[in-house]
C-alpha atoms as a PDB file:
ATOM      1  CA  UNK A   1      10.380  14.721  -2.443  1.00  0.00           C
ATOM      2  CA  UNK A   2      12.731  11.836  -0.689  1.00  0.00           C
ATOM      3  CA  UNK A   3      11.672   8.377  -0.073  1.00  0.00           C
ATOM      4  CA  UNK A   4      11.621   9.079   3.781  1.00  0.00           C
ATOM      5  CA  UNK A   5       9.423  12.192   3.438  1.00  0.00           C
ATOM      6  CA  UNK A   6       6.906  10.326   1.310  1.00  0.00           C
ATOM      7  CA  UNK A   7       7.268   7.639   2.897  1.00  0.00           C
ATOM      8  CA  UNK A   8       6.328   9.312   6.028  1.00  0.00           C
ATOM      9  CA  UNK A   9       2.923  10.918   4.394  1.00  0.00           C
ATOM     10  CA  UNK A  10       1.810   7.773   3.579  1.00  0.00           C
ATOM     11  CA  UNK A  11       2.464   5.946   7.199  1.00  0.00           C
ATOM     12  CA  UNK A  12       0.883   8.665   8.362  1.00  0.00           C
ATOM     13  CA  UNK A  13      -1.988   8.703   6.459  1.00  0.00           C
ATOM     14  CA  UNK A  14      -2.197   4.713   7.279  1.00  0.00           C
ATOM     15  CA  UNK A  15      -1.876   5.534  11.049  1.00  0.00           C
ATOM     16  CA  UNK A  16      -4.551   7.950  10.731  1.00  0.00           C
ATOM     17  CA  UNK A  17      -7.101   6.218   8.889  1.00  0.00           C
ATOM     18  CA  UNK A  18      -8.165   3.884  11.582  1.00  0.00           C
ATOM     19  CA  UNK A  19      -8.906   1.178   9.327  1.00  0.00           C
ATOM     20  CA  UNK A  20     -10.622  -1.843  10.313  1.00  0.00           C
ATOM     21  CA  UNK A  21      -9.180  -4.827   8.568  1.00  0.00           C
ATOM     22  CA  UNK A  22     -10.472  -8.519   8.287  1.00  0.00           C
ATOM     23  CA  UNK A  23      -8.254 -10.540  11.195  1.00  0.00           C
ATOM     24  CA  UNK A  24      -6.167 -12.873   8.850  1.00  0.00           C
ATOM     25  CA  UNK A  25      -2.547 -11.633   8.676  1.00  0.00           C
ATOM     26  CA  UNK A  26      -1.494  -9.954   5.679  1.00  0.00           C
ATOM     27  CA  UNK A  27       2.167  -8.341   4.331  1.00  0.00           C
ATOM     28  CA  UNK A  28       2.407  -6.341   1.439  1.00  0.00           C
ATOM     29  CA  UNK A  29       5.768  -4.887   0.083  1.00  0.00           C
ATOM     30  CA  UNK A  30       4.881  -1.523  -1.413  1.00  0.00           C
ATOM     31  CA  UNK A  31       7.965  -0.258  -4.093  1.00  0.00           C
ATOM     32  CA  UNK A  32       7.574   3.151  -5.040  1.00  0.00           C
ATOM     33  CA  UNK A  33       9.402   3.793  -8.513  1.00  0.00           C
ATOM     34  CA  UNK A  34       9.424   7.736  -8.835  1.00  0.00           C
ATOM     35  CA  UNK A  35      13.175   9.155  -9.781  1.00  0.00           C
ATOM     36  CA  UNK A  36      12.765  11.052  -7.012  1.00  0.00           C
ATOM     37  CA  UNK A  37      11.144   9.478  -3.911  1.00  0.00           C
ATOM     38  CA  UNK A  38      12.008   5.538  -5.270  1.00  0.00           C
ATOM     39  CA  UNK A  39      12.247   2.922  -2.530  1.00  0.00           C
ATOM     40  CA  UNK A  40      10.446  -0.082  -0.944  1.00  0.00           C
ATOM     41  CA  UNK A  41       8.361  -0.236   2.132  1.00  0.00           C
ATOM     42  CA  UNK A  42       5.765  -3.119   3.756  1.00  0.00           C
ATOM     43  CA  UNK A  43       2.359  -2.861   5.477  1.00  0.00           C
ATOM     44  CA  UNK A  44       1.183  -5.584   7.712  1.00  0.00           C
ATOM     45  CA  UNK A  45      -1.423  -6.361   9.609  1.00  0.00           C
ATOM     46  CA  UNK A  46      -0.856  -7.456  13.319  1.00  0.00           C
ATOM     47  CA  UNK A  47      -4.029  -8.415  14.154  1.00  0.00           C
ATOM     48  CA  UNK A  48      -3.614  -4.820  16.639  1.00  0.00           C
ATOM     49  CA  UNK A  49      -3.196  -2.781  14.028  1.00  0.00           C
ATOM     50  CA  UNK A  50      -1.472  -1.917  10.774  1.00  0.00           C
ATOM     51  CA  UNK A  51       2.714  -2.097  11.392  1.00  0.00           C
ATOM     52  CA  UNK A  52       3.742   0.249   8.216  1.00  0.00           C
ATOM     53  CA  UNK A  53       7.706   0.230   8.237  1.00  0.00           C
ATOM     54  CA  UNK A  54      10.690   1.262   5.312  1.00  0.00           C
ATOM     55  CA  UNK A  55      11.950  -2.006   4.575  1.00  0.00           C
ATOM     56  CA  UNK A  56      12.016  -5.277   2.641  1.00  0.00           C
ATOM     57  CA  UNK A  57       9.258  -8.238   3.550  1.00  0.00           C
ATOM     58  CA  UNK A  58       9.967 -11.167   1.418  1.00  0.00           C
ATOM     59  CA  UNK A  59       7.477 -13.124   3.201  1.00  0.00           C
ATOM     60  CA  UNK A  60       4.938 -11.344   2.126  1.00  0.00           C
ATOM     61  CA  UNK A  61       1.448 -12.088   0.992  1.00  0.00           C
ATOM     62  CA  UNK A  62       1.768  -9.833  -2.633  1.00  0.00           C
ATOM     63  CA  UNK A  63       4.071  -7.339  -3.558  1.00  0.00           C
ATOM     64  CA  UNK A  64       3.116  -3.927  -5.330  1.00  0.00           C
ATOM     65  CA  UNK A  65       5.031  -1.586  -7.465  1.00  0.00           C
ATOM     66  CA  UNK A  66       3.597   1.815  -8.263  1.00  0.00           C
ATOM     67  CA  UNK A  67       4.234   5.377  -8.074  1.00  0.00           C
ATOM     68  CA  UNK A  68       4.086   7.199  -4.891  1.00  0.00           C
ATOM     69  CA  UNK A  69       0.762   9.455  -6.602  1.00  0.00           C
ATOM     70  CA  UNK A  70      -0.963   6.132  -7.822  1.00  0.00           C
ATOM     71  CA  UNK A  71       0.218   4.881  -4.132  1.00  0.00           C
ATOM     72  CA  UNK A  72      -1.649   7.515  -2.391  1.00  0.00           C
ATOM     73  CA  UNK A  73      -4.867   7.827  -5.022  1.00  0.00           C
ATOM     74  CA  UNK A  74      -5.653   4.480  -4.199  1.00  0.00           C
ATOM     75  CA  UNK A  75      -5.130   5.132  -0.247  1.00  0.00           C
ATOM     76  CA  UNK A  76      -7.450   8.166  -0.543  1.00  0.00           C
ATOM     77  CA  UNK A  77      -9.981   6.663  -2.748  1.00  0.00           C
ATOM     78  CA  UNK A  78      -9.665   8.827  -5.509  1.00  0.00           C
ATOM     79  CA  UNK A  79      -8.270   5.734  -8.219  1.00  0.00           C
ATOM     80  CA  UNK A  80     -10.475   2.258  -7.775  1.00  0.00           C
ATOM     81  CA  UNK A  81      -7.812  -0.981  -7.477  1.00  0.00           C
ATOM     82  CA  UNK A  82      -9.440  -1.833 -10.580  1.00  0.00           C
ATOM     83  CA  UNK A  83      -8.467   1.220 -12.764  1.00  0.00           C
ATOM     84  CA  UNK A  84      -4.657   1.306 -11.244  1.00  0.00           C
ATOM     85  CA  UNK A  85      -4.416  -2.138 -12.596  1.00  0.00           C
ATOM     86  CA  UNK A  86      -6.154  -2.097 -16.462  1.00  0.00           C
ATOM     87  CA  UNK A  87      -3.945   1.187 -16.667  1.00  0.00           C
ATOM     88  CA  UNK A  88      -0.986  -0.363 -16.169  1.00  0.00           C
ATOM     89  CA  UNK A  89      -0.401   2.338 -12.743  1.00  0.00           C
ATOM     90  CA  UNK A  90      -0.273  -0.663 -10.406  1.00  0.00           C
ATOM     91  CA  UNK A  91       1.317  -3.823 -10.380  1.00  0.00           C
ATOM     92  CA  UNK A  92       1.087  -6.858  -8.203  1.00  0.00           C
ATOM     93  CA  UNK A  93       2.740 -10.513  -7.819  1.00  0.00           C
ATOM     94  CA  UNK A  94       0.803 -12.520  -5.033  1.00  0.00           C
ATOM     95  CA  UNK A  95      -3.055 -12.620  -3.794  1.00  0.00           C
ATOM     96  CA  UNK A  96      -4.631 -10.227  -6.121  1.00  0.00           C
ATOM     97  CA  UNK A  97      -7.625 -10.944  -3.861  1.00  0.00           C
ATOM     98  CA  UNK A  98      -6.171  -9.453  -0.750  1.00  0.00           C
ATOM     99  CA  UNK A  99      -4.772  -6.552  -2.189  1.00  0.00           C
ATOM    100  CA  UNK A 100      -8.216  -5.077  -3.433  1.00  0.00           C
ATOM    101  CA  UNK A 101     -10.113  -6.373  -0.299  1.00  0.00           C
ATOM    102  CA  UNK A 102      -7.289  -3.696   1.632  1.00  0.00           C
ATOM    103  CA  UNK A 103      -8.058  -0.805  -1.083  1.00  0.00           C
ATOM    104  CA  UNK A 104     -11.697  -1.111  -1.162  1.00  0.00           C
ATOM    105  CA  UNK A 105     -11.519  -0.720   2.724  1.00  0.00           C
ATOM    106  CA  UNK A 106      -8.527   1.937   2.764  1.00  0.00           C
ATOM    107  CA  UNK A 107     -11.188   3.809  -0.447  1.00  0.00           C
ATOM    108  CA  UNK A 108     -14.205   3.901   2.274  1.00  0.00           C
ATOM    109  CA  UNK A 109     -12.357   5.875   5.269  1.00  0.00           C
END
């Protein structure tokens, strides 16, 4: 599968979820590292609504690095934050705090 094909499943998914997330702003920069779909994208939070685009966001309040199967386990609730971490499936640099806050949430829809 290419980047912009899982990509797409996964804004989707985001879109669909109708999440309702805590009002501080947040940025995460999401890199997938399969040989196959590899490539960075960011989710943010508008205060409106989640803004999930394919690019770079250096400002960002932690970045991620994962495969695109851990990515969407943890969207659909079927991996915990807390296993993709001690596994070694899921790395992050920045608030720690923030990114499980987001999975617990995205794990409940």
């Amino acid at each position: 599968m290419t980047f912009e094909k899982k990509f797409s499943s996964i804004k989707a998914k985001l879109e669909a979820a109708d999440i309702t997330l805590p009002e501080s702003h947040f940025a995460f920069e999401i890199t997938m590292t399969d040989d196959d779909c590899a490539g960075t994208f960011y989710v943010a939070n508008r205060g409106n609504g989640l803004e999930v685009e394919p690019y770079d966001y250096h400002d960002n309040t932690a970045s991620l690095t994962a495969t695109a199967n851990t990515i969407t386990r943890l969207l659909d609730g079927r991996t915990s934050y807390e296993n993709a971490i001690s596994t070694g499936k899921l790395t992050v640099v920045g608030n720690e705090n923030a990114v499980k806050a987001i999975c617990g949430i995205c794990a409940k829809k």
